[in-house]
Protein backbone atom coordinates (compact mmCIF):
# COMPACT_ATOMS: atom_id res chain seq x y z
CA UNK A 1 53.69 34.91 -61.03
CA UNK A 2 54.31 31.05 -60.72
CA UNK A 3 51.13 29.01 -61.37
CA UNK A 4 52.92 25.56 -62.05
CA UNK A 5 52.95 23.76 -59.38
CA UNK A 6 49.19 24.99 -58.94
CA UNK A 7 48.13 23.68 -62.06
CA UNK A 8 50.84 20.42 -61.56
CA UNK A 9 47.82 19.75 -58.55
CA UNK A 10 45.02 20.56 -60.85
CA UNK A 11 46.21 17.81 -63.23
CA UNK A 12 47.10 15.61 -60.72
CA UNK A 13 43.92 15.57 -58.62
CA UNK A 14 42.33 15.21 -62.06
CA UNK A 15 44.09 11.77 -62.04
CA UNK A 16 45.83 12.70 -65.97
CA UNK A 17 49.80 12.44 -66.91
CA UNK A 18 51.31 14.94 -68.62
CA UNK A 19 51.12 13.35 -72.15
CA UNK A 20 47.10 12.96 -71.10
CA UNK A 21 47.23 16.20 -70.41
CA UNK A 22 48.95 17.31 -73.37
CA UNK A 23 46.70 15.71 -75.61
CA UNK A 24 43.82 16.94 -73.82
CA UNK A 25 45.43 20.76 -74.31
CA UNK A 26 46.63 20.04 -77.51
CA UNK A 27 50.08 20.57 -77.01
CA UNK A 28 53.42 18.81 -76.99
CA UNK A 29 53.89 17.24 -73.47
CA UNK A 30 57.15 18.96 -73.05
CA UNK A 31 54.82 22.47 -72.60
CA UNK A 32 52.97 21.27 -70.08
CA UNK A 33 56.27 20.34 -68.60
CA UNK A 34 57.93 24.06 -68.60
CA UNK A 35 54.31 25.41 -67.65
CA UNK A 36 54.39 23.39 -65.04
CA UNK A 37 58.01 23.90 -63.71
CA UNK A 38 57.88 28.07 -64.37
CA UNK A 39 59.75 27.61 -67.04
CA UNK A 40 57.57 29.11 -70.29
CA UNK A 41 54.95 31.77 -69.12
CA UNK A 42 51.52 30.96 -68.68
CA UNK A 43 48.92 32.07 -71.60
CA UNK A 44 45.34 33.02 -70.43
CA UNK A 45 43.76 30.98 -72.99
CA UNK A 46 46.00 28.25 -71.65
CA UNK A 47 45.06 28.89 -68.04
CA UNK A 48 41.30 29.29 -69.40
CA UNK A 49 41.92 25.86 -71.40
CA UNK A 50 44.06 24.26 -67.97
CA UNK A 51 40.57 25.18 -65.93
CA UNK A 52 38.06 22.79 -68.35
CA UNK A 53 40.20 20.29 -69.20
CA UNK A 54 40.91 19.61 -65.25
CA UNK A 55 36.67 20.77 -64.48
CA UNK A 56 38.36 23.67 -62.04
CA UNK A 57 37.41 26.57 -63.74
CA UNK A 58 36.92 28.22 -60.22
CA UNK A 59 39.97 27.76 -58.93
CA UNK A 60 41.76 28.83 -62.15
CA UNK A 61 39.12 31.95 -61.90
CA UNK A 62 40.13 32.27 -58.36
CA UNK A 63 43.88 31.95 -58.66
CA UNK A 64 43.71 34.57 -61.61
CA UNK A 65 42.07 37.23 -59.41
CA UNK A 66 44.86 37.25 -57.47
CA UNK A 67 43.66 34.50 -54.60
CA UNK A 68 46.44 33.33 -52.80
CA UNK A 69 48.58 30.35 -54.52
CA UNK A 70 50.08 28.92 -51.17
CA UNK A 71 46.67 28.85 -49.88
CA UNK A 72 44.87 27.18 -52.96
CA UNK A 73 48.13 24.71 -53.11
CA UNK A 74 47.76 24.12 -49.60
CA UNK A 75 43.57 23.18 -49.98
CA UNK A 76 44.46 20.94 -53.06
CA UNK A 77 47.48 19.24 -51.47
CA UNK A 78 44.81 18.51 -48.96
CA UNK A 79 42.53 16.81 -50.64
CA UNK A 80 44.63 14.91 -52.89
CA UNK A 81 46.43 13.32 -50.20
CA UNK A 82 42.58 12.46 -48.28
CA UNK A 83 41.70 11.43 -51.45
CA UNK A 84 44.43 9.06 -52.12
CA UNK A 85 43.94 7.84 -48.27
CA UNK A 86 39.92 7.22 -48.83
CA UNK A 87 40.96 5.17 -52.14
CA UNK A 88 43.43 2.59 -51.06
């Protein structure tokens, strides 16, 4: 399955980079890179790791049980972008 863009959102709506992120996960930034761009497959103690450094543990719960991606892509796009409009 393809998480990255998923977890690109995660980061993203967590307001981190992905050297933030890397250092946060303890890994070279260029991982976080191929994870997120399906490039280098997805470890469940990364995903596990992904879901408290971003404080979504349910959605990473949720998109490992086999919830829909689009759907949970779709919900975080959301909110990112009404976030982003209630800020500025």
């Amino acid at each position: 399955m393809h998480y990255g863009s998923f977890l690109k959102k995660l980061r993203v709506l967590k307001g981190y980079s992905q050297e933030e992120m890397a250092e946060k996960m303890l890994m070279p930034r260029t991982t976080i890179s191929k994870i997120e761009n399906n490039k280098m497959e997805l470890k469940l103690s990364d995903a596990v790791r992904w879901g408290q450094v971003t404080n979504a543990p349910e959605a990473l719960a949720a998109m490992l049980c086999g919830v829909d991606i689009a759907s949970l892509t779709q919900i975080l796009t959301m909110l990112v972008g009404g976030f982003s409009r209630w800020i500025w």
